[in-house]
Protein backbone atom coordinates (compact mmCIF):
# COMPACT_ATOMS: atom_id res chain seq x y z
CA UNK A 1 -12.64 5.14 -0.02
CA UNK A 2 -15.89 6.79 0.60
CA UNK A 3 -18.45 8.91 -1.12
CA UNK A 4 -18.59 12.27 0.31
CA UNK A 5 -20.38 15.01 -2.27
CA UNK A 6 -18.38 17.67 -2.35
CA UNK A 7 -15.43 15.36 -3.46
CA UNK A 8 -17.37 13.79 -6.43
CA UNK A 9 -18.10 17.41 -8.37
CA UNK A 10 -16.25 19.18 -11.09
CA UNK A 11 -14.66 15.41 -12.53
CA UNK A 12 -13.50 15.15 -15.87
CA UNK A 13 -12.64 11.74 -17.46
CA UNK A 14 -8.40 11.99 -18.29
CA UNK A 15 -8.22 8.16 -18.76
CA UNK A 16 -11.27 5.90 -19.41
CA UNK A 17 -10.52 3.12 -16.78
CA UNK A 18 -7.33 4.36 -16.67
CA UNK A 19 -5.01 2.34 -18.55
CA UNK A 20 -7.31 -0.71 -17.15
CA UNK A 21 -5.90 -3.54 -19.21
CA UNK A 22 -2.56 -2.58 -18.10
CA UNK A 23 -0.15 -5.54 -16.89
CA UNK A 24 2.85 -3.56 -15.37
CA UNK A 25 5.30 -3.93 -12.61
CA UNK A 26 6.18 -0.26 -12.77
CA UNK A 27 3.57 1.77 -14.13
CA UNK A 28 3.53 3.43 -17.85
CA UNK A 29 1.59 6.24 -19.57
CA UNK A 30 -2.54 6.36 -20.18
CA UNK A 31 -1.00 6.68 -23.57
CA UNK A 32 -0.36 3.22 -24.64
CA UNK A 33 2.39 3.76 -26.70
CA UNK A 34 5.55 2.71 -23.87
CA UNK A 35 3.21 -0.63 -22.51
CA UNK A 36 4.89 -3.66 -21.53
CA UNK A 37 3.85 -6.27 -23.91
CA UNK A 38 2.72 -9.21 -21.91
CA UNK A 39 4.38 -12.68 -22.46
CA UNK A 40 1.73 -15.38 -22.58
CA UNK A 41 -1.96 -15.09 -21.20
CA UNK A 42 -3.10 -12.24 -18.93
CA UNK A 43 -2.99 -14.02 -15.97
CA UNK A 44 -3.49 -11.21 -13.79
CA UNK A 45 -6.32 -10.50 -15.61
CA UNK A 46 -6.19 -6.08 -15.15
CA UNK A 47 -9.06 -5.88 -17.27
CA UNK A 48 -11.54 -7.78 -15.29
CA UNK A 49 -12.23 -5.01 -12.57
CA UNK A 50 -10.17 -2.27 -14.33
CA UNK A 51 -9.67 0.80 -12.22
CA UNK A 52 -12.16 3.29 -12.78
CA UNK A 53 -10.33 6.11 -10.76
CA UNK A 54 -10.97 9.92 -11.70
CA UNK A 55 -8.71 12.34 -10.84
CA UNK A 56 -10.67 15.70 -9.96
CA UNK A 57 -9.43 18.95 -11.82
CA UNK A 58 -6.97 20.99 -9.49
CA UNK A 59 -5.44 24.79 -10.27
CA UNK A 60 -2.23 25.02 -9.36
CA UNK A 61 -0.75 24.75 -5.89
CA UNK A 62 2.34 26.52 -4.80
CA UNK A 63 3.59 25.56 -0.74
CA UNK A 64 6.01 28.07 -0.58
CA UNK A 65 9.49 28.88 2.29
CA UNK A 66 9.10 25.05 3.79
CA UNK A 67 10.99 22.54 4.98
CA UNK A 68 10.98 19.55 2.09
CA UNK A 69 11.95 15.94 2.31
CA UNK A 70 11.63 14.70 -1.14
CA UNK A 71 12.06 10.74 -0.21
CA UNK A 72 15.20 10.60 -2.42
CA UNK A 73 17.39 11.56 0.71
CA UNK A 74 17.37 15.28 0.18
CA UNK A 75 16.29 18.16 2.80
CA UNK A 76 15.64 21.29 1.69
CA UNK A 77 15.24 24.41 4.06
CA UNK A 78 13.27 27.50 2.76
CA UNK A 79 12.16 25.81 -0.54
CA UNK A 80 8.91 25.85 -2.90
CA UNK A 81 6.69 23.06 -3.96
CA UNK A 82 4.29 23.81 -6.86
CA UNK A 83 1.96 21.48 -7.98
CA UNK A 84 0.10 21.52 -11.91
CA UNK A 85 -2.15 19.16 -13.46
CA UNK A 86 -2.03 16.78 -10.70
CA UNK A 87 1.80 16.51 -11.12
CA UNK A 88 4.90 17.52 -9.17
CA UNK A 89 5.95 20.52 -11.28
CA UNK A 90 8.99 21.92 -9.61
CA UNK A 91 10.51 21.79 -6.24
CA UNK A 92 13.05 24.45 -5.29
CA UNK A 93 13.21 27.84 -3.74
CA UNK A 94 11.75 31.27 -5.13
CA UNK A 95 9.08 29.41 -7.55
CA UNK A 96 7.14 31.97 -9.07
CA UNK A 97 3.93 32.14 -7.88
CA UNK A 98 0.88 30.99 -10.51
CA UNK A 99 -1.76 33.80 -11.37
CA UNK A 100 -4.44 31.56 -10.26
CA UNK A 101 -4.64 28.48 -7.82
CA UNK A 102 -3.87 28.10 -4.17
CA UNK A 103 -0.73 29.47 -1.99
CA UNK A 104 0.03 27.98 1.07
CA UNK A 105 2.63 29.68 3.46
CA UNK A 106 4.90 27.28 4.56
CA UNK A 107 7.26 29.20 7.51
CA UNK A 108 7.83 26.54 10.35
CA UNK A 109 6.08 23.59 8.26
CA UNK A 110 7.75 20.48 6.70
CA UNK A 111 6.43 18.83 3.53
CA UNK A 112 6.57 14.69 2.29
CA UNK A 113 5.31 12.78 0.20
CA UNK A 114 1.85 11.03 0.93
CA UNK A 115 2.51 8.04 3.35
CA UNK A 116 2.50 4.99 1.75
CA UNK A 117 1.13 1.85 3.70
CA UNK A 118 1.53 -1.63 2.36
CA UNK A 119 -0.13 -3.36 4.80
CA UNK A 120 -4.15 -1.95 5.37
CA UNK A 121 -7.30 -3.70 6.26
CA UNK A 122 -9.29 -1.02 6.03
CA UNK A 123 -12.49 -1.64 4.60
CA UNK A 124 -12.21 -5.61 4.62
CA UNK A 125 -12.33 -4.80 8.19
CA UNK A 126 -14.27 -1.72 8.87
CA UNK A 127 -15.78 -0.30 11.80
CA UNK A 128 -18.03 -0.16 13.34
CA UNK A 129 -15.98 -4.04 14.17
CA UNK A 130 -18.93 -6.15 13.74
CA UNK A 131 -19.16 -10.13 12.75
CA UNK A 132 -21.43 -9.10 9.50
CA UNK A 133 -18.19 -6.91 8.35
CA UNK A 134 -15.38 -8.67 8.85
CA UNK A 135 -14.59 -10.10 5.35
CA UNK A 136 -11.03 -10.27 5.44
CA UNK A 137 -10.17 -13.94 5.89
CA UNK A 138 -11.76 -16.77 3.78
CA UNK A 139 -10.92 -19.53 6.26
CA UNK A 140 -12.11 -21.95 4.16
CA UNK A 141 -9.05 -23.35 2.49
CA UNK A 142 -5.13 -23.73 3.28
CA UNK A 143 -5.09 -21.90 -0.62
CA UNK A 144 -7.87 -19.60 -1.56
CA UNK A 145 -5.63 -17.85 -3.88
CA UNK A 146 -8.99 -17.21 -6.00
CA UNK A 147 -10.43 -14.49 -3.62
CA UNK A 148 -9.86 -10.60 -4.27
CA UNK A 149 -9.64 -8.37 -1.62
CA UNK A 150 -10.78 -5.71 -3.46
CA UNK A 151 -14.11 -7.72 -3.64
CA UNK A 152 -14.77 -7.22 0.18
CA UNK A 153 -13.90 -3.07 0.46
CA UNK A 154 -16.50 -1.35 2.00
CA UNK A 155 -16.12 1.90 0.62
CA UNK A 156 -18.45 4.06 3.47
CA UNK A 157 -15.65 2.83 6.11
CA UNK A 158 -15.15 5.56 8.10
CA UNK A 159 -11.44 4.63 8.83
CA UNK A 160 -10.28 5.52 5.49
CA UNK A 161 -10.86 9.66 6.08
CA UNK A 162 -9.22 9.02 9.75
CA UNK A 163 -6.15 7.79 7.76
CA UNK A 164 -6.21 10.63 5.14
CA UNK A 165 -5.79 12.83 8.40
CA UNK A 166 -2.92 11.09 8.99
CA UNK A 167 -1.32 11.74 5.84
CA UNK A 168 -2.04 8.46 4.76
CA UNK A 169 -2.60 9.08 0.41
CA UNK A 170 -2.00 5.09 -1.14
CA UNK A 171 -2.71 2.05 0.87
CA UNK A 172 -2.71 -2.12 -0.06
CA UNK A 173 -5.56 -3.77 1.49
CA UNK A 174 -4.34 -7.31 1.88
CA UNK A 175 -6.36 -10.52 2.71
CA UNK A 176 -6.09 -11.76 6.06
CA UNK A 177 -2.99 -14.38 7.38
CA UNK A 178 -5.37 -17.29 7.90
CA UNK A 179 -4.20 -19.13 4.90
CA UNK A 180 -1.08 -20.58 3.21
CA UNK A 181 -2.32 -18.24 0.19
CA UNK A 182 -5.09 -15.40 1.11
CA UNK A 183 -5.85 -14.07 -2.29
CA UNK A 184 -5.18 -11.10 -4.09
CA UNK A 185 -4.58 -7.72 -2.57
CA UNK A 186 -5.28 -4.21 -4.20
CA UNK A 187 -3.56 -1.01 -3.93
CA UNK A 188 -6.00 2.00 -3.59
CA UNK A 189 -5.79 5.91 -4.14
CA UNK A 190 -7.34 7.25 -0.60
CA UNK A 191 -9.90 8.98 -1.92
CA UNK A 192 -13.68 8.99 -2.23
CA UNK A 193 -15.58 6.40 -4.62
CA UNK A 194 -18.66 4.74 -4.99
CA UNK A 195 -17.34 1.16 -5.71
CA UNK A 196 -14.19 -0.12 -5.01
CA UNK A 197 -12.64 0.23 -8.68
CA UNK A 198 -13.34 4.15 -8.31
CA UNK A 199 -10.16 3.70 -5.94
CA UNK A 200 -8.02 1.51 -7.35
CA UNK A 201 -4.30 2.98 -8.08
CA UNK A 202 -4.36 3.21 -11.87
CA UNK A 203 -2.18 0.63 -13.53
CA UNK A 204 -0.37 -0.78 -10.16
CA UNK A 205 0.09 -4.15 -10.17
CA UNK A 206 -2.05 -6.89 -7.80
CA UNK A 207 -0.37 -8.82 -4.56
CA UNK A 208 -0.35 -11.68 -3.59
CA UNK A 209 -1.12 -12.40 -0.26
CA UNK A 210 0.84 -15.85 1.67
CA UNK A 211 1.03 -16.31 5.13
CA UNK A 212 4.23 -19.00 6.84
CA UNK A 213 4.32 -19.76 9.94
CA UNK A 214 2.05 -19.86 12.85
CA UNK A 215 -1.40 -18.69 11.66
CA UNK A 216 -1.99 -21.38 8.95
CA UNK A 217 -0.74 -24.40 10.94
CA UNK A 218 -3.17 -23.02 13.64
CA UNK A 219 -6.14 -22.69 11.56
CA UNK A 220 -5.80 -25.65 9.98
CA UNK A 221 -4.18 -28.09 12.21
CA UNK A 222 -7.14 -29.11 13.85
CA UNK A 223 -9.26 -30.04 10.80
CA UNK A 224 -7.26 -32.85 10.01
CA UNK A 225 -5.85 -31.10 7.04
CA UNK A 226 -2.56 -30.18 5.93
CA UNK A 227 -0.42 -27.89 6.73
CA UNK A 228 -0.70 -28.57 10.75
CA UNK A 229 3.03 -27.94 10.99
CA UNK A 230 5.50 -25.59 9.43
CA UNK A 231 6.97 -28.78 7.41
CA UNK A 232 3.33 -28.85 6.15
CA UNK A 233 3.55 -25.00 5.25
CA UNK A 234 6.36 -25.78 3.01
CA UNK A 235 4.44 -28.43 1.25
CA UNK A 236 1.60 -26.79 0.67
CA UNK A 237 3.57 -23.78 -1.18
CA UNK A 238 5.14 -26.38 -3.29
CA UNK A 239 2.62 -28.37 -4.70
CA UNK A 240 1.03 -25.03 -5.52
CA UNK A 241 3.76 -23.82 -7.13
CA UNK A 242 3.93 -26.74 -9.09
CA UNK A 243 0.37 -26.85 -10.11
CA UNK A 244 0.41 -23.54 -11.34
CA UNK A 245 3.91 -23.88 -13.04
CA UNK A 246 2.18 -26.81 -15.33
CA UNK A 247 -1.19 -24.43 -15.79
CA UNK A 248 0.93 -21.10 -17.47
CA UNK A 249 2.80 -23.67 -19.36
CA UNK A 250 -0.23 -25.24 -20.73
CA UNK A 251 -2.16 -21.98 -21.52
CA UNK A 252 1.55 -21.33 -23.20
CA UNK A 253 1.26 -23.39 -25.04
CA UNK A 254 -2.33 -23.22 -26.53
CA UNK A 255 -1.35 -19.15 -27.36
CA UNK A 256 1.77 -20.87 -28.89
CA UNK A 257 0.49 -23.86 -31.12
CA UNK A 258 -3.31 -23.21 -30.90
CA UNK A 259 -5.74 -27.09 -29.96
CA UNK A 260 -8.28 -26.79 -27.18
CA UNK A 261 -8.00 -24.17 -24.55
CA UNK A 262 -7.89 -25.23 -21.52
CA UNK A 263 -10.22 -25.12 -18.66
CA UNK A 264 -9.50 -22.09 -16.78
CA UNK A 265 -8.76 -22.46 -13.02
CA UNK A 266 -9.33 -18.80 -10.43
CA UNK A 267 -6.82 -20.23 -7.80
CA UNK A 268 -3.99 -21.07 -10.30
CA UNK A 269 -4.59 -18.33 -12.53
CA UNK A 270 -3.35 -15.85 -9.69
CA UNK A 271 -0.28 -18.14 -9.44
CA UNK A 272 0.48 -18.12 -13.05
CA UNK A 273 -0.18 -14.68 -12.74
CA UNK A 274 3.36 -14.43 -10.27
CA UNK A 275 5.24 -16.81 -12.41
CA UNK A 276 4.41 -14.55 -14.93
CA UNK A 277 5.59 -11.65 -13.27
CA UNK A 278 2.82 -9.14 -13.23
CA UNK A 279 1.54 -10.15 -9.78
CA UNK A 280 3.80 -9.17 -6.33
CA UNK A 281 4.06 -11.50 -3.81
CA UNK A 282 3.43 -9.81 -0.07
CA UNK A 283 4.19 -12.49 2.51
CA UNK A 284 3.20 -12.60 5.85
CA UNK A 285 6.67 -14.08 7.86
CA UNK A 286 8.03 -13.30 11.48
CA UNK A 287 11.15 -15.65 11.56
CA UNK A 288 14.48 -15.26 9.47
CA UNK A 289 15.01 -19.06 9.07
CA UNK A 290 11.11 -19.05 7.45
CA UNK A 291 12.29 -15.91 5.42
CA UNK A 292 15.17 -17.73 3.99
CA UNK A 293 12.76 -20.84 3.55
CA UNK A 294 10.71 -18.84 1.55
CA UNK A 295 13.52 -17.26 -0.55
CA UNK A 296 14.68 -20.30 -1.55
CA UNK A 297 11.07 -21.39 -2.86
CA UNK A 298 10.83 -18.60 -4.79
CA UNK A 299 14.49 -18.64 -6.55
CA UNK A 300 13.20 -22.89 -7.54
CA UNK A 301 9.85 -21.84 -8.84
CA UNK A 302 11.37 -18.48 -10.62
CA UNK A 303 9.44 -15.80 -9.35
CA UNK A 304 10.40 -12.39 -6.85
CA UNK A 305 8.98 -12.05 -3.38
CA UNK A 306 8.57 -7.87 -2.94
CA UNK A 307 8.37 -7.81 0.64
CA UNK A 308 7.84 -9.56 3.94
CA UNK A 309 5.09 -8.36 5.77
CA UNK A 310 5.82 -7.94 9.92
CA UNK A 311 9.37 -9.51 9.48
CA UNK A 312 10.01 -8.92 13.10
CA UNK A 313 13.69 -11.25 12.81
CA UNK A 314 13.96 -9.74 9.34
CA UNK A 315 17.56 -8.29 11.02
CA UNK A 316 18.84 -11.49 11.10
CA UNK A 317 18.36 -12.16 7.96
CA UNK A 318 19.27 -8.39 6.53
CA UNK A 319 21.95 -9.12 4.53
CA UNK A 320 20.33 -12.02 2.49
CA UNK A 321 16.65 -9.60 1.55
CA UNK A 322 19.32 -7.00 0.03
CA UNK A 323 21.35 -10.16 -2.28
CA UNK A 324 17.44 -11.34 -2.89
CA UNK A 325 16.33 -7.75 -3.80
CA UNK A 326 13.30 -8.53 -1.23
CA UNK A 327 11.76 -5.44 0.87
CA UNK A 328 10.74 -6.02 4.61
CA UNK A 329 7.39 -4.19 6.07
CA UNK A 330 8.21 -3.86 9.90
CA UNK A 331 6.64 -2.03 12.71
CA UNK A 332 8.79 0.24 15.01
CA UNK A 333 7.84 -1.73 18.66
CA UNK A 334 5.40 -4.43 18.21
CA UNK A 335 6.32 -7.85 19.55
CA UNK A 336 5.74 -10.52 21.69
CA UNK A 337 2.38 -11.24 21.62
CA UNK A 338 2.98 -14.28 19.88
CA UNK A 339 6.07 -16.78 20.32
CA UNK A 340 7.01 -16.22 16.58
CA UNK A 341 6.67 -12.88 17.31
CA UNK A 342 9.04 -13.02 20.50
CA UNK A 343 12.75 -12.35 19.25
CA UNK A 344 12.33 -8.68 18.42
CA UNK A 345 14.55 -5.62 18.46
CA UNK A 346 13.18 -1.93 18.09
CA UNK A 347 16.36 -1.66 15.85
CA UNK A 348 14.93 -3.56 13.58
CA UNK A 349 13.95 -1.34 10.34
CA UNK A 350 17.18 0.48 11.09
CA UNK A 351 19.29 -2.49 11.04
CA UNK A 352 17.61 -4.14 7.58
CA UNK A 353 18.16 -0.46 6.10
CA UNK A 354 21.81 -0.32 7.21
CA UNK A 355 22.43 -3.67 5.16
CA UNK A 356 21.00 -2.08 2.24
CA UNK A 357 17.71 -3.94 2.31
CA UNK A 358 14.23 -1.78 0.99
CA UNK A 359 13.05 -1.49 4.93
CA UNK A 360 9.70 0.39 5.31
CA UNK A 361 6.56 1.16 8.33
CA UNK A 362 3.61 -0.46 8.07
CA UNK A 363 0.33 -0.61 10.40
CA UNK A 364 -1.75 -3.67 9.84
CA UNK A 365 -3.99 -1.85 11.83
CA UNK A 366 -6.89 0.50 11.88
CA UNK A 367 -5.18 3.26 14.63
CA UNK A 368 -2.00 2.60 13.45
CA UNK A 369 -2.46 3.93 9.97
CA UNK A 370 -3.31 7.14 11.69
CA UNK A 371 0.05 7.69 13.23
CA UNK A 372 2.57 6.25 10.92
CA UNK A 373 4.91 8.79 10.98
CA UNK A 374 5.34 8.30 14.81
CA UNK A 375 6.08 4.90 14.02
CA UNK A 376 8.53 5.81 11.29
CA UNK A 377 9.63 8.15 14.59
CA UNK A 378 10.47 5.64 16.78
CA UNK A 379 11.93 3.00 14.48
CA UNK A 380 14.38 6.18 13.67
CA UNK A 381 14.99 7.38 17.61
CA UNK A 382 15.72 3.38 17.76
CA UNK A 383 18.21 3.23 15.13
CA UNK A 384 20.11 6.13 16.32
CA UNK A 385 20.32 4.77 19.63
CA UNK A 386 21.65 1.57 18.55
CA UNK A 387 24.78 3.27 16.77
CA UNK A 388 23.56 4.71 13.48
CA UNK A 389 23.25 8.11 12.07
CA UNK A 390 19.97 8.06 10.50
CA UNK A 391 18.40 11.41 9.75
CA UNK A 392 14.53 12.40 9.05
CA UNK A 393 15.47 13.09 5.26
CA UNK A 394 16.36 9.06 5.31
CA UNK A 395 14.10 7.91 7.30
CA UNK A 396 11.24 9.66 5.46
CA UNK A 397 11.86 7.16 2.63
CA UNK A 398 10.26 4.14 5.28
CA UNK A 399 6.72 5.52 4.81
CA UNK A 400 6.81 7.03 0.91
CA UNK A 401 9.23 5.69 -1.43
CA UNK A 402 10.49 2.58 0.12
CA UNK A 403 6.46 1.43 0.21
CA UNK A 404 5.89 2.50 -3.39
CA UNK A 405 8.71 0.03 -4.29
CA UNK A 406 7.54 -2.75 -3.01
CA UNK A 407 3.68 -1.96 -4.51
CA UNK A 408 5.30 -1.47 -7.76
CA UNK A 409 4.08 1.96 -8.16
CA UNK A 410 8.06 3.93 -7.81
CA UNK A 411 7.62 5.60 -11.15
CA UNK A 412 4.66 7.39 -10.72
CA UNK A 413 4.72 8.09 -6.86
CA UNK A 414 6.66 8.06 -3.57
CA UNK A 415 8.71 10.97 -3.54
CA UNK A 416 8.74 14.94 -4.71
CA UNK A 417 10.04 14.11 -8.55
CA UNK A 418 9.27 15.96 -11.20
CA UNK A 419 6.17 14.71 -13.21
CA UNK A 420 5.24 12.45 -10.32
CA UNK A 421 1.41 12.47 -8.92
CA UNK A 422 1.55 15.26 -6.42
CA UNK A 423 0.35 13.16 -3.59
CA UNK A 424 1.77 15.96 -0.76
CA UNK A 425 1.81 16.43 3.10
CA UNK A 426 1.69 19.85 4.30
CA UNK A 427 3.04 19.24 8.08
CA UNK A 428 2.23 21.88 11.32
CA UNK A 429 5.74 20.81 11.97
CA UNK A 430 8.74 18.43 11.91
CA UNK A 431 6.38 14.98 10.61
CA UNK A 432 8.74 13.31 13.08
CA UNK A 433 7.80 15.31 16.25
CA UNK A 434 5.09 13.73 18.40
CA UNK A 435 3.48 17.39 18.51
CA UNK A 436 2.98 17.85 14.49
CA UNK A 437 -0.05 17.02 12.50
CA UNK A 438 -0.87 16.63 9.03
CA UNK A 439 -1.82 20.22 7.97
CA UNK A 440 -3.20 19.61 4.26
CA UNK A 441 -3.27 16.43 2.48
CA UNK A 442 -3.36 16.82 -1.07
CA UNK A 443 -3.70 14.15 -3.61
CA UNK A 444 -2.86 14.30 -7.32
CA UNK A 445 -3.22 17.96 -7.09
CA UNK A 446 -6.35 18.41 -4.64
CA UNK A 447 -6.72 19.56 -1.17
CA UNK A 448 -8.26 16.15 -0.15
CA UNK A 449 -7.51 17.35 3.79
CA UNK A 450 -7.04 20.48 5.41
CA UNK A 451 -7.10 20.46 9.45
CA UNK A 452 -8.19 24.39 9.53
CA UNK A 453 -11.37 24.08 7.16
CA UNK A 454 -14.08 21.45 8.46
CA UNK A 455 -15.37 21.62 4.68
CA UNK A 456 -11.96 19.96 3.65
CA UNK A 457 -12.78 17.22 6.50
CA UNK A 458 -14.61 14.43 4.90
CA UNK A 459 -16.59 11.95 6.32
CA UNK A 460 -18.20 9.32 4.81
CA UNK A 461 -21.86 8.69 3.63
CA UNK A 462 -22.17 5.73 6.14
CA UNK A 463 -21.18 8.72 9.28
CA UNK A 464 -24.45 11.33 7.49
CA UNK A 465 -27.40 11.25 9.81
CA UNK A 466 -25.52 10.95 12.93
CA UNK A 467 -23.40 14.02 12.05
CA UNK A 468 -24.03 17.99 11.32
CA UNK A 469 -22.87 19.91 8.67
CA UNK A 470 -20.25 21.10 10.86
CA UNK A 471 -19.08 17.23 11.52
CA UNK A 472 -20.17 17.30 15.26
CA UNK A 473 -22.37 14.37 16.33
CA UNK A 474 -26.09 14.75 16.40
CA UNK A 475 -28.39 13.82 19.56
CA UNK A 476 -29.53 10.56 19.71
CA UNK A 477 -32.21 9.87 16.95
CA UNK A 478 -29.94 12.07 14.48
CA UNK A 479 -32.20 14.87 14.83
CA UNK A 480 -30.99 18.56 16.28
């Protein structure tokens, strides 16, 4: 998410906007010929602000003798990784090493799959934390389901390469919780770009953001405007739902029986676009009874909810996400700092993955991107304490493949699969222990991240002037 030189050379174009038009809920080949034919208008509109994301050329890439956790529930001790092309080429042991590219000795390390996090701010809400930057909520409406959060990224924040350190490869930068509907999220590639679209994930579908509960009632309850109380939450959904339900069946039927188009309309074209099924709903929800609430909006307007965002009662409700095919994004030992936020268990993730449930980490926070497998740590430390046998090949799955579910992005990415984007995690350790770091980052292929060369430590243009070559700080006045 930031331009730093090095990381912009050597580029060769291997899809022109990369499959830009695309309207997928899993993702398909730059190809063409296996796309999902859309039904009715593109209402998620892909092509608008297509991704324009280059992967860099990478030689091959062999992490040989290492622990692996592939995300699919395996552990393998003493095995080889080798990455071609920008692809997962084979994972298993005595891999024969390629005559040119990179070896890297894995004895004592552990390797992952990037760290997926479904729930970022980064960029909308950069540092340095300033009033001019923070562009995350447009508190200006109960639905402002017109605004793109893609459309606020600042792409010099300097929190994005602090996340890459963390192992942190694909993130969703979401709208803030302000509003009934925030607007549309975006899932980018953590890598270096001039504009936003140089990062978007190629092909993976838009979010939706909605918010229940206490934040919209708050913010709005004193304008004299509905919602001011959760009764008025529910309303608000519906007569949205409604109103867009009668917009895709009037652009239906124009595509259908031809007349005059009709006027198009930003907020209720994002709607249509979930109706339609190309855009995931992400929704911001702390209670189970409000989880069910919302459940049982979405089965009477006939579209999926992916995941609930925070879900810190999602354990009461465990059973019902797994019937409803709904994830849950949790953290491992937030709670209380609000009274929805009050009725919390650290057994939480544990408990909605026991039942079956997609459970996952998430930060929703600028530090705690930087640390997620910590988080995954504790919510797995918690789970074992409270009865269940949950090992680090499991519990791996809460920060890579469980997360690329709920973005829509499984096929392509997530875990150590064959023809999957090698998106890797070279660990000084067990990525579980409190003393390990991410080693090397790589993504589709290239060493994005490598804690033992400062040349393979980016920083971003916005950081050049106050900092050296060798990435220390420069005296005041940016001069040595």
């Amino acid at each position: 998410m930031r331009l730093f030189s090095e990381s912009v050379k050597g580029i060769e174009r291997l899809c022109v906007a990369v499959c830009g038009g695309l309207l997928v809920s899993t993702l398909v080949a730059c190809g063409g010929e296996d796309k999902k034919a859309a039904d009715g208008p593109d209402f998620a509109r892909q092509g608008d602000f297509p991704s324009t994301y280059i992967p860099q050329e990478s030689a091959p890439v062999l992490i040989r003798g290492a622990t692996v956790l592939t995300g699919t529930g395996e552990k393998l001790l003493n095995s080889d990784v080798l990455l071609e092309d920008g692809k997962i080429a084979k994972v298993g042991k005595d891999l024969k090493v390629p005559k040119k590219g990179l070896v890297v000795e894995g004895a004592g390390k552990w390797v992952t799959p990037g760290i997926i996090d479904v729930h970022s701010h980064l960029g909308d809400y950069p540092a340095p934390s300033i009033e001019s930057s923070q562009d995350g909520n447009e508190m200006t409406s109960p639905n402002t389901a017109q605004v793109w959060a893609e459309h606020s990224v600042w792409t010099q924040d300097p929190q994005f390469p602090l996340a890459l350190a963390g192992g942190v490869t694909t993130l969703q930068i979401l709208p803030g919780s302000a509003n009934l509907f925030g607007g549309r999220a975006v899932t980018l590639k953590n890598v270096p770009g001039r504009s936003v679209q140089d990062m978007k994930f190629p092909g993976a579908p838009y979010g939706l953001k909605m918010a229940c509960g206490e934040n919209p009632k708050r913010v709005y309850g004193g304008k004299g405007t509905l919602p001011s109380t959760r009764m008025g939450n529910v309303a608000g959904y519906r007569k949205a739902w409604t109103e867009a339900a009668a917009y895709k069946e009037k652009w239906e039927n124009f595509h259908k029986n031809g007349g005059d188009e009709p006027e198009r309309d930003l907020q209720l074209e994002t709607l249509a676009g979930v109706l339609n099924g190309d855009i995931l709903v992400h929704n911001h929800c702390y209670r189970g009874e409000e989880m069910t609430i919302m459940m049982d909006i979405a089965r009477d307007y006939d579209f999926q909810i992916s995941t609930f965002h925070h879900a810190v009662e999602a354990y009461k409700v465990a059973d019902l996400l797994a019937e409803n095919n709904v994830c849950a994004a949790m953290w491992a030992d937030w709670w209380g700092f609000k009274h929805e936020a009050f009725d919390m268990t650290e057994a939480n993730i544990a408990i909605v993955d026991q039942a079956k449930a997609c459970a996952m980490i998430h930060s929703d926070s600028a530090v705690g991107i930087q640390h997620l497998n910590e988080e995954t740590a504790k919510a797995m430390v918690a789970g074992q304490r409270a009865g269940f046998h949950i090992e680090p090949r499991h519990a791996v799955a809460w920060m890579t493949s469980n997360p690329a579910k709920a973005l829509g992005i499984e096929e392509v990415t997530g875990t150590l699969e064959k023809g999957k984007m090698a998106d890797v995690v070279v660990w000084s350790g067990n990525p579980f222990s409190v003393y390990s770091k991410a080693d090397k980052v790589f993504i589709d292929g290239v060493l994005m991240y490598d804690r033992t060369d400062s040349a393979r430590q980016p920083h971003t243009d916005f950081e050049l002037g106050i900092l050296d070559a060798e990435g220390e700080r420069l005296p005041e006045g940016g001069q040595q």
